[in-house]
C-alpha atoms as a PDB file:
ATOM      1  CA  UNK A   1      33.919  -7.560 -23.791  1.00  0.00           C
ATOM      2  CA  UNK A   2      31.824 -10.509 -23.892  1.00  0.00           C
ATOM      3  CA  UNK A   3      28.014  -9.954 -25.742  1.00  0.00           C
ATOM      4  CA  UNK A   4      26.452 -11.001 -22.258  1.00  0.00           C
ATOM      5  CA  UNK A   5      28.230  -8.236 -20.941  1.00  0.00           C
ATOM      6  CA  UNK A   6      27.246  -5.785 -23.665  1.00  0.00           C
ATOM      7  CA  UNK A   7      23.843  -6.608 -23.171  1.00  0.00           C
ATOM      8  CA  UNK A   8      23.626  -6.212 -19.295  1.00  0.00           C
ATOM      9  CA  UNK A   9      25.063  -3.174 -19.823  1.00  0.00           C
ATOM     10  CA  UNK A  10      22.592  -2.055 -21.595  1.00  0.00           C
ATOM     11  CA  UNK A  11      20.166  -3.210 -19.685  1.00  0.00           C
ATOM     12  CA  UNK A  12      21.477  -1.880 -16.426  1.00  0.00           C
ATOM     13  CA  UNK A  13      21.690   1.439 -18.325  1.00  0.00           C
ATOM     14  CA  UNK A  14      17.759   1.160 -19.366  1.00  0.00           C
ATOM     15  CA  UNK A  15      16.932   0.386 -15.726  1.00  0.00           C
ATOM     16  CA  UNK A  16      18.106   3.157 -13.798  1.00  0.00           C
ATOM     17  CA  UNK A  17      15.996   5.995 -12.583  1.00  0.00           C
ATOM     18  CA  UNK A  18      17.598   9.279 -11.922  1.00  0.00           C
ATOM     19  CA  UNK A  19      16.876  12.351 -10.048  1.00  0.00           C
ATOM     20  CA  UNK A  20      19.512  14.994 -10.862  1.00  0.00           C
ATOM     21  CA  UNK A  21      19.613  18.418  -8.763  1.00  0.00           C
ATOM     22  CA  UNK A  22      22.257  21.254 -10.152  1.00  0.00           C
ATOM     23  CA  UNK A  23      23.621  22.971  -7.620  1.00  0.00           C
ATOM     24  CA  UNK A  24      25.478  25.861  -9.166  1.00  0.00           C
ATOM     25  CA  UNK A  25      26.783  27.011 -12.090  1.00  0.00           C
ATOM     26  CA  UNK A  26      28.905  29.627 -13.461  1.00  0.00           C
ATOM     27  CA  UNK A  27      32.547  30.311 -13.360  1.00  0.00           C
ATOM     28  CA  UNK A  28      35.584  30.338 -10.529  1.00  0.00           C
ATOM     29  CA  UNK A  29      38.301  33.190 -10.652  1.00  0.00           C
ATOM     30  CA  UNK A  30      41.133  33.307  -8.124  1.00  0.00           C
ATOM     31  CA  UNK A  31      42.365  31.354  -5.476  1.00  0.00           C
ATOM     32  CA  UNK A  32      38.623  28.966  -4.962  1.00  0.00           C
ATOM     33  CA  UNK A  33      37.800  25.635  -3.797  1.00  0.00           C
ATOM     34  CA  UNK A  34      34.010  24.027  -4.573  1.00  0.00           C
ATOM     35  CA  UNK A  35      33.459  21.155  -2.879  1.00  0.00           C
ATOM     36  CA  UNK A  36      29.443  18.904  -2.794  1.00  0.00           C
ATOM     37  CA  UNK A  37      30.839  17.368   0.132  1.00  0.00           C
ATOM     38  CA  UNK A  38      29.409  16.272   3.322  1.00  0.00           C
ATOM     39  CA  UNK A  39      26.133  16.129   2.153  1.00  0.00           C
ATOM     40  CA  UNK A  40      25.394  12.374   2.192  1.00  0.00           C
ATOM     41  CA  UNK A  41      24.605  12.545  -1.687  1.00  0.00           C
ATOM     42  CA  UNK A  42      25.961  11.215  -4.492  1.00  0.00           C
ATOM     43  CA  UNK A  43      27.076  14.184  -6.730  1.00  0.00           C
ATOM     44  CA  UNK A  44      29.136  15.406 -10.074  1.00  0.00           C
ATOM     45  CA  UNK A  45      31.143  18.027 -10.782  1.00  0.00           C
ATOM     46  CA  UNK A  46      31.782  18.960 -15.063  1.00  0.00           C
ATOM     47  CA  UNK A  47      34.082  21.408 -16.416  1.00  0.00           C
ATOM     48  CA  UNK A  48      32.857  23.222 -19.394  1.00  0.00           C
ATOM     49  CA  UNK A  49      35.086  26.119 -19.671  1.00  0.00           C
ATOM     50  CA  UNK A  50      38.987  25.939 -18.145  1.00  0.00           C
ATOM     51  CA  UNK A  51      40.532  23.044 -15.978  1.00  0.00           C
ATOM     52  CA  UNK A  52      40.721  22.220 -12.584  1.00  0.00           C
ATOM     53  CA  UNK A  53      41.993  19.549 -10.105  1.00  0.00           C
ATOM     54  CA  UNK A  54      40.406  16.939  -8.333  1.00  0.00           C
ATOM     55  CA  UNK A  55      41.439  16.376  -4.493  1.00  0.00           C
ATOM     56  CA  UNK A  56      40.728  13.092  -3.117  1.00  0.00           C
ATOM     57  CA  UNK A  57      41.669  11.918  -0.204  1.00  0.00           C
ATOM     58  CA  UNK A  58      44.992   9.555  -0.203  1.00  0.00           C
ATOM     59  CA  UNK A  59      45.221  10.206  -3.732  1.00  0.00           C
ATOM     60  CA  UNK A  60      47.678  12.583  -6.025  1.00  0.00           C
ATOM     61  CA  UNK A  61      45.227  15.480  -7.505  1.00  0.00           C
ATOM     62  CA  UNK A  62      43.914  14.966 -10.594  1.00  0.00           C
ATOM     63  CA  UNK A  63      43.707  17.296 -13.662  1.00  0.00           C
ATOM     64  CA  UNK A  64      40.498  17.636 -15.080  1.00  0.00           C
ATOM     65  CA  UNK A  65      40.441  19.529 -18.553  1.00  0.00           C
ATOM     66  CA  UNK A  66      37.294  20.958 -20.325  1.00  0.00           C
ATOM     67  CA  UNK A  67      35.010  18.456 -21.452  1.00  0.00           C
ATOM     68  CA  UNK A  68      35.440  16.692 -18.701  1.00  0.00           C
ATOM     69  CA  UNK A  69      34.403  15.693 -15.363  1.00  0.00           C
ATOM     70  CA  UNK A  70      33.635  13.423 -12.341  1.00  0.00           C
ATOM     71  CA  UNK A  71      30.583  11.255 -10.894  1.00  0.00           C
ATOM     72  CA  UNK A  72      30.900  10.986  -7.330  1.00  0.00           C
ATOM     73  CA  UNK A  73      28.168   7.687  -6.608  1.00  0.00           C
ATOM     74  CA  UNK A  74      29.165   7.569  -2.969  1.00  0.00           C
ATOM     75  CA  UNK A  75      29.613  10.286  -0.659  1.00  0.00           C
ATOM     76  CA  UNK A  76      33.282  10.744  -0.627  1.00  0.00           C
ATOM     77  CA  UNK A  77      35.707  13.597   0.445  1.00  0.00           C
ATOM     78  CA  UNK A  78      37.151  15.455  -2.076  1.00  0.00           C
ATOM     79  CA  UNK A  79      37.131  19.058  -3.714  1.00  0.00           C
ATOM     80  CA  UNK A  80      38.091  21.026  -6.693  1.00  0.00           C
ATOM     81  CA  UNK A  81      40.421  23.488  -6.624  1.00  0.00           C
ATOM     82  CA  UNK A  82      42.274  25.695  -9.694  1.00  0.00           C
ATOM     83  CA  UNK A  83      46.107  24.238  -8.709  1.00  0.00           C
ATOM     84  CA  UNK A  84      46.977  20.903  -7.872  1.00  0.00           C
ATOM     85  CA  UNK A  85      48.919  22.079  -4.812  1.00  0.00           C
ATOM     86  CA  UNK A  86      45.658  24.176  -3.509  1.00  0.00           C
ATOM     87  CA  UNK A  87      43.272  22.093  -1.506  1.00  0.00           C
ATOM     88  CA  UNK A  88      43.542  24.459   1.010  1.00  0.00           C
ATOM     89  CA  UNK A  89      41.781  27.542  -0.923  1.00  0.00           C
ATOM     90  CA  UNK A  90      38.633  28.536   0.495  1.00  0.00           C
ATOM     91  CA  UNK A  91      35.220  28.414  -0.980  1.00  0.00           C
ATOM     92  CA  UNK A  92      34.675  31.766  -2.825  1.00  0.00           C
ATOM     93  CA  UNK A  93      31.506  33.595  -4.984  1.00  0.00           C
ATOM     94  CA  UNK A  94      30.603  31.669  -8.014  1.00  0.00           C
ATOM     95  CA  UNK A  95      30.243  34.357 -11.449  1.00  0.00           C
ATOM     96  CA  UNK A  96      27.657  33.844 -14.199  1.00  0.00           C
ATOM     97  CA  UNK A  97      29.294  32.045 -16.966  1.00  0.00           C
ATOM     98  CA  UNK A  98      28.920  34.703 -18.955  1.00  0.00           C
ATOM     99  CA  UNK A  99      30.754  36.501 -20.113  1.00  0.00           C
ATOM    100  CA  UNK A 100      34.018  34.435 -19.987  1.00  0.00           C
ATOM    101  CA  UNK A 101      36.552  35.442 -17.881  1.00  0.00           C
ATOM    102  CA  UNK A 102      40.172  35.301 -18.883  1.00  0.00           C
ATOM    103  CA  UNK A 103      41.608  32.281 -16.244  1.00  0.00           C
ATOM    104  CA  UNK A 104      38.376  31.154 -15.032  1.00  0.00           C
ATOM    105  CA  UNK A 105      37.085  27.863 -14.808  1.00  0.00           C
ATOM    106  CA  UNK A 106      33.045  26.943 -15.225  1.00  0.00           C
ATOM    107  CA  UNK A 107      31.892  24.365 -13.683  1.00  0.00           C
ATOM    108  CA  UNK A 108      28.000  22.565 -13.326  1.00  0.00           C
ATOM    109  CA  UNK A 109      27.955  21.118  -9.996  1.00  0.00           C
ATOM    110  CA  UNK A 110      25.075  19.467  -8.444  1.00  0.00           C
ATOM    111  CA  UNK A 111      23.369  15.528  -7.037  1.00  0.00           C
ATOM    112  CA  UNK A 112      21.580  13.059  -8.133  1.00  0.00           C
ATOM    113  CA  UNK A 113      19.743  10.309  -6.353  1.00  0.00           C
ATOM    114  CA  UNK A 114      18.970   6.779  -7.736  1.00  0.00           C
ATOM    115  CA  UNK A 115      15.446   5.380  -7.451  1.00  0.00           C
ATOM    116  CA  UNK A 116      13.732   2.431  -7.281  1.00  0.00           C
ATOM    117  CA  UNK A 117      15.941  -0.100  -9.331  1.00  0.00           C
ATOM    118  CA  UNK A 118      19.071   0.952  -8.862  1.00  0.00           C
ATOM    119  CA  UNK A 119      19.706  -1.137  -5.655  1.00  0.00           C
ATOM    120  CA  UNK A 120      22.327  -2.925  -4.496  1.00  0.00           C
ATOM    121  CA  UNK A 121      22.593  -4.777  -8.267  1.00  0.00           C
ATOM    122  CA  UNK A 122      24.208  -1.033  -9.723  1.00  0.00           C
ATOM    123  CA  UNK A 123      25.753   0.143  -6.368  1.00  0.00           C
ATOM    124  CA  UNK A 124      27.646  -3.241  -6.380  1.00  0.00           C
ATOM    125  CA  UNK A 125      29.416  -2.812  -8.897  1.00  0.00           C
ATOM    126  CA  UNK A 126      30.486   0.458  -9.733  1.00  0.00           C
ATOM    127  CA  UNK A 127      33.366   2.335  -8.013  1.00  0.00           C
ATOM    128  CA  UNK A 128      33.080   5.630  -5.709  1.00  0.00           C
ATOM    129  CA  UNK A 129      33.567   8.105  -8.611  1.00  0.00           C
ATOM    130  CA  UNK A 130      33.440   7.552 -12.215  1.00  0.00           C
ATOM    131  CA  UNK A 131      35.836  10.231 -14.214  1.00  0.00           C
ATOM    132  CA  UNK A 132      34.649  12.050 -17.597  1.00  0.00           C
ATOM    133  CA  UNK A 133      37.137  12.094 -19.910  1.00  0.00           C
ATOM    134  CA  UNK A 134      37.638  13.770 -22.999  1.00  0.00           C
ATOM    135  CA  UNK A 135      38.601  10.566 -24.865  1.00  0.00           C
ATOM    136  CA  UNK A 136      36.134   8.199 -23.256  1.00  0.00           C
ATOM    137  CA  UNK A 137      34.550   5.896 -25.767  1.00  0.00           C
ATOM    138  CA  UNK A 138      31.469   7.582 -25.929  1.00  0.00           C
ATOM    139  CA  UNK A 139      33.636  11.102 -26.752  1.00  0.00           C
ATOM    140  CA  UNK A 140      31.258  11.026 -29.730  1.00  0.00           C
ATOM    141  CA  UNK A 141      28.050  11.976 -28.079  1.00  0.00           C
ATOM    142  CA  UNK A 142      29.904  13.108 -24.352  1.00  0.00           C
ATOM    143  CA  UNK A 143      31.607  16.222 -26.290  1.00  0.00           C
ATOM    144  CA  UNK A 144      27.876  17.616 -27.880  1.00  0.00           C
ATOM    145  CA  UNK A 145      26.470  17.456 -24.179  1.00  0.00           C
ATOM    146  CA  UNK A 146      29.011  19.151 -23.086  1.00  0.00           C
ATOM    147  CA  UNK A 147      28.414  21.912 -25.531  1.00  0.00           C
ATOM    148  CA  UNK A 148      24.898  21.797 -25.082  1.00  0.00           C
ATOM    149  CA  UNK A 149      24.885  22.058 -21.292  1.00  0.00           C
ATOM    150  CA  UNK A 150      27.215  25.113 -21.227  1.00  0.00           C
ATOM    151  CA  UNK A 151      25.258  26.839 -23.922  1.00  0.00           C
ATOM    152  CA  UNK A 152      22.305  26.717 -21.223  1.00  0.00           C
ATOM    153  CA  UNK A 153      24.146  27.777 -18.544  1.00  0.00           C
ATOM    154  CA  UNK A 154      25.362  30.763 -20.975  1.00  0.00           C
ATOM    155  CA  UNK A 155      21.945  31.443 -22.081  1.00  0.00           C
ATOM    156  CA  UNK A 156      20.117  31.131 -18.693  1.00  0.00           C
ATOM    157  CA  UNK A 157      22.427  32.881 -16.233  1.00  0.00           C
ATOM    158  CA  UNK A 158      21.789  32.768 -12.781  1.00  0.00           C
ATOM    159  CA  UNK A 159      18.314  31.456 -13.099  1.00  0.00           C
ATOM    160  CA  UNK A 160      19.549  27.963 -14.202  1.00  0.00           C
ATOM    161  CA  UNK A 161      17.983  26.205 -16.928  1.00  0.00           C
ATOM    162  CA  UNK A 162      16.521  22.406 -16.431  1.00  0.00           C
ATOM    163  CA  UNK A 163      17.540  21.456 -19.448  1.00  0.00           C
ATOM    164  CA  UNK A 164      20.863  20.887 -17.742  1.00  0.00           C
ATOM    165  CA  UNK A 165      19.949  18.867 -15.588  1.00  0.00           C
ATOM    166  CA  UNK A 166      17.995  16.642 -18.528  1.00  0.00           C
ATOM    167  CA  UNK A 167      21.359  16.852 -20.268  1.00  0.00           C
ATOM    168  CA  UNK A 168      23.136  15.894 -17.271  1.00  0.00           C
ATOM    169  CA  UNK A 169      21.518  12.696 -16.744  1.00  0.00           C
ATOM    170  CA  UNK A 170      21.631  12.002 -20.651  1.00  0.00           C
ATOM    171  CA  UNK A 171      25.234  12.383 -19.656  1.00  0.00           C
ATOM    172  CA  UNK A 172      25.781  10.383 -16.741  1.00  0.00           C
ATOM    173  CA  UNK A 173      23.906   7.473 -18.605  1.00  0.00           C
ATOM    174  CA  UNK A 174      27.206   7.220 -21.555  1.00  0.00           C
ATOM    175  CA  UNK A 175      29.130   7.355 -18.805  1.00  0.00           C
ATOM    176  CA  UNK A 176      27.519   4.132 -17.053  1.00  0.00           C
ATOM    177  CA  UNK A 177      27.680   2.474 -20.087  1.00  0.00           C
ATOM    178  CA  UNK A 178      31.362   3.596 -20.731  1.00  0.00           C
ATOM    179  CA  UNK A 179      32.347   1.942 -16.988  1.00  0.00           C
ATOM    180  CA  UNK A 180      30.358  -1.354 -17.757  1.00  0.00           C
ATOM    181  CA  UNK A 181      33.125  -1.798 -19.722  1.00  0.00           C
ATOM    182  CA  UNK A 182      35.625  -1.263 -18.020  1.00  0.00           C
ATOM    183  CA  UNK A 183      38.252  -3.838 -16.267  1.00  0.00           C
ATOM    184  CA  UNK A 184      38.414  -2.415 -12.990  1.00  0.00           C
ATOM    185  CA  UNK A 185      34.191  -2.672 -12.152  1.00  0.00           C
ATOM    186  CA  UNK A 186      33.984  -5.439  -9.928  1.00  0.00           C
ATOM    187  CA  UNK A 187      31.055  -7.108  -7.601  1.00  0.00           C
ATOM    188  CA  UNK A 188      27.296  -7.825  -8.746  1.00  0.00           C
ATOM    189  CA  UNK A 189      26.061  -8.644 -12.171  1.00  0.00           C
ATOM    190  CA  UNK A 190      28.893  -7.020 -13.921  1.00  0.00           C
ATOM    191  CA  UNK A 191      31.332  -8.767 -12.435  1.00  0.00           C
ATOM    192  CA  UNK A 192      29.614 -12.467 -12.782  1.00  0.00           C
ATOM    193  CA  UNK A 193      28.942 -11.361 -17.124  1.00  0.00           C
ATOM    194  CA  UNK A 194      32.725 -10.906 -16.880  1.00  0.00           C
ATOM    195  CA  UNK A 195      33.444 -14.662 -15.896  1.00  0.00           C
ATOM    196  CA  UNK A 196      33.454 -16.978 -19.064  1.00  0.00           C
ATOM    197  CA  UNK A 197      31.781 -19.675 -16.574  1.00  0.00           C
ATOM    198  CA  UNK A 198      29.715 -17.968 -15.466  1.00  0.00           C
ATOM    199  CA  UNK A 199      28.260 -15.637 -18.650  1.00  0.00           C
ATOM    200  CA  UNK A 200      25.928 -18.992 -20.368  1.00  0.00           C
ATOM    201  CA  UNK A 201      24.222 -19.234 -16.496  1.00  0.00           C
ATOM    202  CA  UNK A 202      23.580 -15.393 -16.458  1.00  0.00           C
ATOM    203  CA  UNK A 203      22.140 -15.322 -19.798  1.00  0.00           C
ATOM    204  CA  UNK A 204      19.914 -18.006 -18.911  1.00  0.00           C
ATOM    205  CA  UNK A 205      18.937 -16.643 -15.648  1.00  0.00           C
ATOM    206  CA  UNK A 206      17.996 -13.493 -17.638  1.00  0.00           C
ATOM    207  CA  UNK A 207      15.871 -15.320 -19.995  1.00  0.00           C
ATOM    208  CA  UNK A 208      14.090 -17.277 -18.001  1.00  0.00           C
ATOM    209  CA  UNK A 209      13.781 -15.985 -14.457  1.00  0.00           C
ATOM    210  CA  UNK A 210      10.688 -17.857 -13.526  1.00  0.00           C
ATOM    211  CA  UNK A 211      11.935 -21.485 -13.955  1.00  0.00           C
ATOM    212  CA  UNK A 212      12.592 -23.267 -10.503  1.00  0.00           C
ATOM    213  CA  UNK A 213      16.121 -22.762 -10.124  1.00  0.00           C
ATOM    214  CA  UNK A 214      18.182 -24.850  -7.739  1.00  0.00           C
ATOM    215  CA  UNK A 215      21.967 -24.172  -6.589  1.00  0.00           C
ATOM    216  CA  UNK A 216      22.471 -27.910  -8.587  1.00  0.00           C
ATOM    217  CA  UNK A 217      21.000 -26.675 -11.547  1.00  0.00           C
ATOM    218  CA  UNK A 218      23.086 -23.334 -11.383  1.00  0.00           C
ATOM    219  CA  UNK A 219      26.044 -25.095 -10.702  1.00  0.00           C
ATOM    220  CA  UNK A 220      25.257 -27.658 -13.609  1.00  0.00           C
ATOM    221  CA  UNK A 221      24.796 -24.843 -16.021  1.00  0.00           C
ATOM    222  CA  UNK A 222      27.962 -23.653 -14.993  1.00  0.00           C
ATOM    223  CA  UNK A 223      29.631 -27.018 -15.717  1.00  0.00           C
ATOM    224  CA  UNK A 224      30.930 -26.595 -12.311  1.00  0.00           C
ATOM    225  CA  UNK A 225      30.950 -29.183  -9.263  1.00  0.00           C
ATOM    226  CA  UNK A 226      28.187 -26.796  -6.361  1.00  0.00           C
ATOM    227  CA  UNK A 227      30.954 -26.747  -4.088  1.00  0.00           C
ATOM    228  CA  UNK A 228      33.169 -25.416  -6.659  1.00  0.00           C
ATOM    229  CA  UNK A 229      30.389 -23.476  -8.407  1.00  0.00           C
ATOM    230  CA  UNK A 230      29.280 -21.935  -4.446  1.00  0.00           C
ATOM    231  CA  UNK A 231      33.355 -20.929  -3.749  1.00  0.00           C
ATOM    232  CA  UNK A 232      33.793 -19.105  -7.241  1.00  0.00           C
ATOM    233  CA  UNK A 233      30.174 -17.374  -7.531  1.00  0.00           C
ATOM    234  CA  UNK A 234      30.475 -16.020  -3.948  1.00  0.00           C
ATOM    235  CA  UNK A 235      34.056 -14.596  -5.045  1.00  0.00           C
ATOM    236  CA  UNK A 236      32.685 -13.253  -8.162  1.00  0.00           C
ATOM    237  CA  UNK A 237      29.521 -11.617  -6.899  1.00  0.00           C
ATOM    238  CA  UNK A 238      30.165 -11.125  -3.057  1.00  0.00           C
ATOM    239  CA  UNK A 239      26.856 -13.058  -2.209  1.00  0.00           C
ATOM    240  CA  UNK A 240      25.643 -16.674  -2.725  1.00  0.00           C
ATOM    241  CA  UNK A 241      23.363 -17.878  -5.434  1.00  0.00           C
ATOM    242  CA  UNK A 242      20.294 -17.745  -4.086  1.00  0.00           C
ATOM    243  CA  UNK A 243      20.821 -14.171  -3.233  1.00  0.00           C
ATOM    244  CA  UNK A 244      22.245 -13.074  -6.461  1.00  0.00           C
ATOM    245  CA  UNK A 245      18.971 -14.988  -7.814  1.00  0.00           C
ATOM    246  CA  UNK A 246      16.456 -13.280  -5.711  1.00  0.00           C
ATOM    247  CA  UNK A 247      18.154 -10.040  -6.384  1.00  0.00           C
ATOM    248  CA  UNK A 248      17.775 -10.280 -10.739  1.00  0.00           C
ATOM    249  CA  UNK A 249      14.279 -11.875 -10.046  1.00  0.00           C
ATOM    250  CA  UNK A 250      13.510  -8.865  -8.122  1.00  0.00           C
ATOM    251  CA  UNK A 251      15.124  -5.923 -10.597  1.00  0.00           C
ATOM    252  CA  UNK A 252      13.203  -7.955 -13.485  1.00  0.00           C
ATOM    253  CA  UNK A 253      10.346  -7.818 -11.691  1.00  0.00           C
ATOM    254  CA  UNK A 254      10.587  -4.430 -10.842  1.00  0.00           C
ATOM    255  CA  UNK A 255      10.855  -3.667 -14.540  1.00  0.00           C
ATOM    256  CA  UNK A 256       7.445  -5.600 -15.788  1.00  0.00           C
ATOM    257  CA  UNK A 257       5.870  -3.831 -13.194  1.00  0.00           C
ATOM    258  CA  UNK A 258       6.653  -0.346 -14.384  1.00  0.00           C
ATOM    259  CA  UNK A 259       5.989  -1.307 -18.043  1.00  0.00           C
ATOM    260  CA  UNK A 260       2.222  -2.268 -16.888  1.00  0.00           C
ATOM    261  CA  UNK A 261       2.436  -5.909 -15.658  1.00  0.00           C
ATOM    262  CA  UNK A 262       0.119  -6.597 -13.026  1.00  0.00           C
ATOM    263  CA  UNK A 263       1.616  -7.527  -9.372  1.00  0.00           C
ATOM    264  CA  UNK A 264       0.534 -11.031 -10.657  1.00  0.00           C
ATOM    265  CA  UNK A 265       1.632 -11.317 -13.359  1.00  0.00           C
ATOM    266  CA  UNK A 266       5.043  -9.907 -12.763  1.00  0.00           C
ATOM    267  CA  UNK A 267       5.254 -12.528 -10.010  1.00  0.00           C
ATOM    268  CA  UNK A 268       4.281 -15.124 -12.195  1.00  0.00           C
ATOM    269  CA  UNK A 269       7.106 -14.420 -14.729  1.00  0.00           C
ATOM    270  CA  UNK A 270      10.011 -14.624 -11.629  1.00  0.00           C
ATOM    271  CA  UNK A 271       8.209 -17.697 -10.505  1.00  0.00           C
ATOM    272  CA  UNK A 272       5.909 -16.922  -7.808  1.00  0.00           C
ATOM    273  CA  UNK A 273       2.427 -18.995  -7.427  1.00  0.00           C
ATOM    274  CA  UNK A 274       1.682 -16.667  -3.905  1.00  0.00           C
ATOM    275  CA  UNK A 275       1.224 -13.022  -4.382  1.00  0.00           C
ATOM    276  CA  UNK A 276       1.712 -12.446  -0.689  1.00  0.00           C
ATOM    277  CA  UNK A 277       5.526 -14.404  -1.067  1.00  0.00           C
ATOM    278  CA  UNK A 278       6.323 -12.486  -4.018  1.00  0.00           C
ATOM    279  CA  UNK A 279       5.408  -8.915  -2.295  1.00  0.00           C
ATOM    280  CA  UNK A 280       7.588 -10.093   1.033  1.00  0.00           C
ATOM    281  CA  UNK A 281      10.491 -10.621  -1.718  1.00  0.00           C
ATOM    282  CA  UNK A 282       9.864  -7.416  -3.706  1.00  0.00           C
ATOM    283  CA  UNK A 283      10.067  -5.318  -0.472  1.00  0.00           C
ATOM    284  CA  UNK A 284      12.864  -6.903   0.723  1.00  0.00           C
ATOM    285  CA  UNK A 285      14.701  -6.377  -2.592  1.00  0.00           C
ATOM    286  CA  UNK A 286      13.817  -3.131  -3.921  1.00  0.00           C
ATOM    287  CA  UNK A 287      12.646  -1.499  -0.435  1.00  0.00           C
ATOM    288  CA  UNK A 288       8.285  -1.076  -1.658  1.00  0.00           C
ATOM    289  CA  UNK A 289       5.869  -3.137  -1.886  1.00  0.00           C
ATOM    290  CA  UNK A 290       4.952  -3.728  -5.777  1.00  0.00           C
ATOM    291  CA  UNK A 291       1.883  -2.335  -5.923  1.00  0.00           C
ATOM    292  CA  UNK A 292       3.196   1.165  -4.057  1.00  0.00           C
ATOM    293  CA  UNK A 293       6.300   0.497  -6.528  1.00  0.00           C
ATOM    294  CA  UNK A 294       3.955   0.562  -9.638  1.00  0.00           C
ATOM    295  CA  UNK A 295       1.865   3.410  -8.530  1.00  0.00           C
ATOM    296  CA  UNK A 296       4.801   5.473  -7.491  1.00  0.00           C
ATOM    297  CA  UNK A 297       6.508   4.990 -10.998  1.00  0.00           C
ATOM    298  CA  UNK A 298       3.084   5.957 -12.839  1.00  0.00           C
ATOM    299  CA  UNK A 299       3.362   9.311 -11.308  1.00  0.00           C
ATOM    300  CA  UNK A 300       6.305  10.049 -13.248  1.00  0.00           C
ATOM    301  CA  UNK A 301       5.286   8.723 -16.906  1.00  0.00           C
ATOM    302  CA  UNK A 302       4.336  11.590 -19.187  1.00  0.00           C
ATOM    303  CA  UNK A 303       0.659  12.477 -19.703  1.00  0.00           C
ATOM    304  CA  UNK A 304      -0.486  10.948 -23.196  1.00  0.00           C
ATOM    305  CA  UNK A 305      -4.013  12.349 -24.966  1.00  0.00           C
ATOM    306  CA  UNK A 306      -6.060   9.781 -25.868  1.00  0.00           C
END
């Protein structure tokens, strides 16, 4: 992997804002089926004690061992069952994880909802699910969590501890970075890091966002003809330039503005002289106006004593 790639990883990772619900946990015994289905959320599912197997539609089942998991970011039918031939189990009474049952399988199930920044820039890019598994590249600090989220759910019993869901997004976040990674993650900023013709014009776009970028001057910093340079960005990205460069102007905006810029000068450093242009952008982009953005975001910084 390319550094630009490294780096937008990173700062993709930094970006997001997370909202993470648990659902249930405890343990399965018997012929059961858990499914988060149907409920127009993105979800997760993580094994901590046992194995199961994941049914997706059009797809052979597939095992998933303790330690490890799946990230649903869309929607998506599927369920979990305790056999690879038995998606047609019923749903049956969860148990406590403790204390372990001989056969049974624990699970923390629950959603999570991006906000804010998250946008078409991350949903781009990333497939339906994302898979945990035990011998990710990030196995060093994915196998602790693990541990640490089904001591909580050992310790708390049925009346759920938050910390998992703390851990769980903690979790989630290794994963993210794990996927930037990956081959297969195509579409968006990802995908246009992962072109060597593209990577110099990215990095440049990143560090200097305000300047008054043309298509031509895109194109030139591509080394590319702009017909040429127009054909290979849209296949790359799925959207033209201008788009892609409203978009990062937008998401760095977005940022400045939740680390205390004011609406102006966040405007300023995407290169915006009228407030009133830059707020018709930022809506359009990110879905609030900045200054209902900013004040939004405030809410949920921790309290400092002065």
């Amino acid at each position: 992997m390319n550094a630009e790639t490294d780096r937008l990883a990173h700062w993709l990772v930094s970006g997001l804002e997370l909202d993470t619900t648990v659902f249930h946990v405890g343990q399965y015994c018997g012929p059961w089926r858990a499914s988060t289905a149907g409920r127009d959320r993105a979800s997760f599912h993580l094994v901590l004690r046992g194995h199961s197997w994941l049914h997706l539609e059009g797809q052979a089942p597939i095992r998933l061992g303790e330690g490890e998991g799946v990230f649903l970011l869309r929607d998506i039918p599927h369920c979990l069952t305790p056999e690879a031939e038995g998606a047609d189990f019923r749903p049956c009474p969860m148990q406590p994880m403790s204390p372990a049952l001989d056969g049974a399988c624990g699970l923390a199930c629950g959603f999570f909802t991006f906000r804010g920044l998250l946008g078409e820039l991350f949903r781009g890019a990333f497939p339906d699910y994302v898979l945990i598994r035990a011998d990710s590249p990030s196995r060093d600090a994915i196998g602790p969590l693990f541990t640490l989220i089904l001591a909580e759910a050992e310790r708390s019993g049925e009346a759920g501890s938050p910390l998992i869901e703390r851990l769980t997004e903690l979790l989630f976040f290794y994963v993210i970075r794990d996927v930037a990674r990956r081959d297969e993650v195509a579409g968006g900023l990802l995908a246009v890091a992962r072109r060597p013709e593209f990577a110099p014009l990215l990095d440049d776009l990143l560090r200097e966002p305000g300047k008054d970028w043309s298509v031509d001057d895109m194109a030139k910093a591509a080394c590319m003809s702009r017909a040429s340079f127009c054909r290979h960005f849209i296949e790359a990205s799925g959207q033209p330039p201008a788009q892609f460069l409203l978009q990062v102007r937008m998401k760095i905006a977005a940022r400045r503005l939740q680390g205390g810029d004011s609406v102006l000068r966040a405007a300023e450093h995407v290169g915006y002289a009228s407030q009133a242009a830059f707020t018709r952008a930022f809506k359009k982009v990110i879905g609030e106006q900045p200054g209902a953005f900013q004040r939004a975001r405030r809410m949920h910084l921790p309290h400092t004593h002065r």
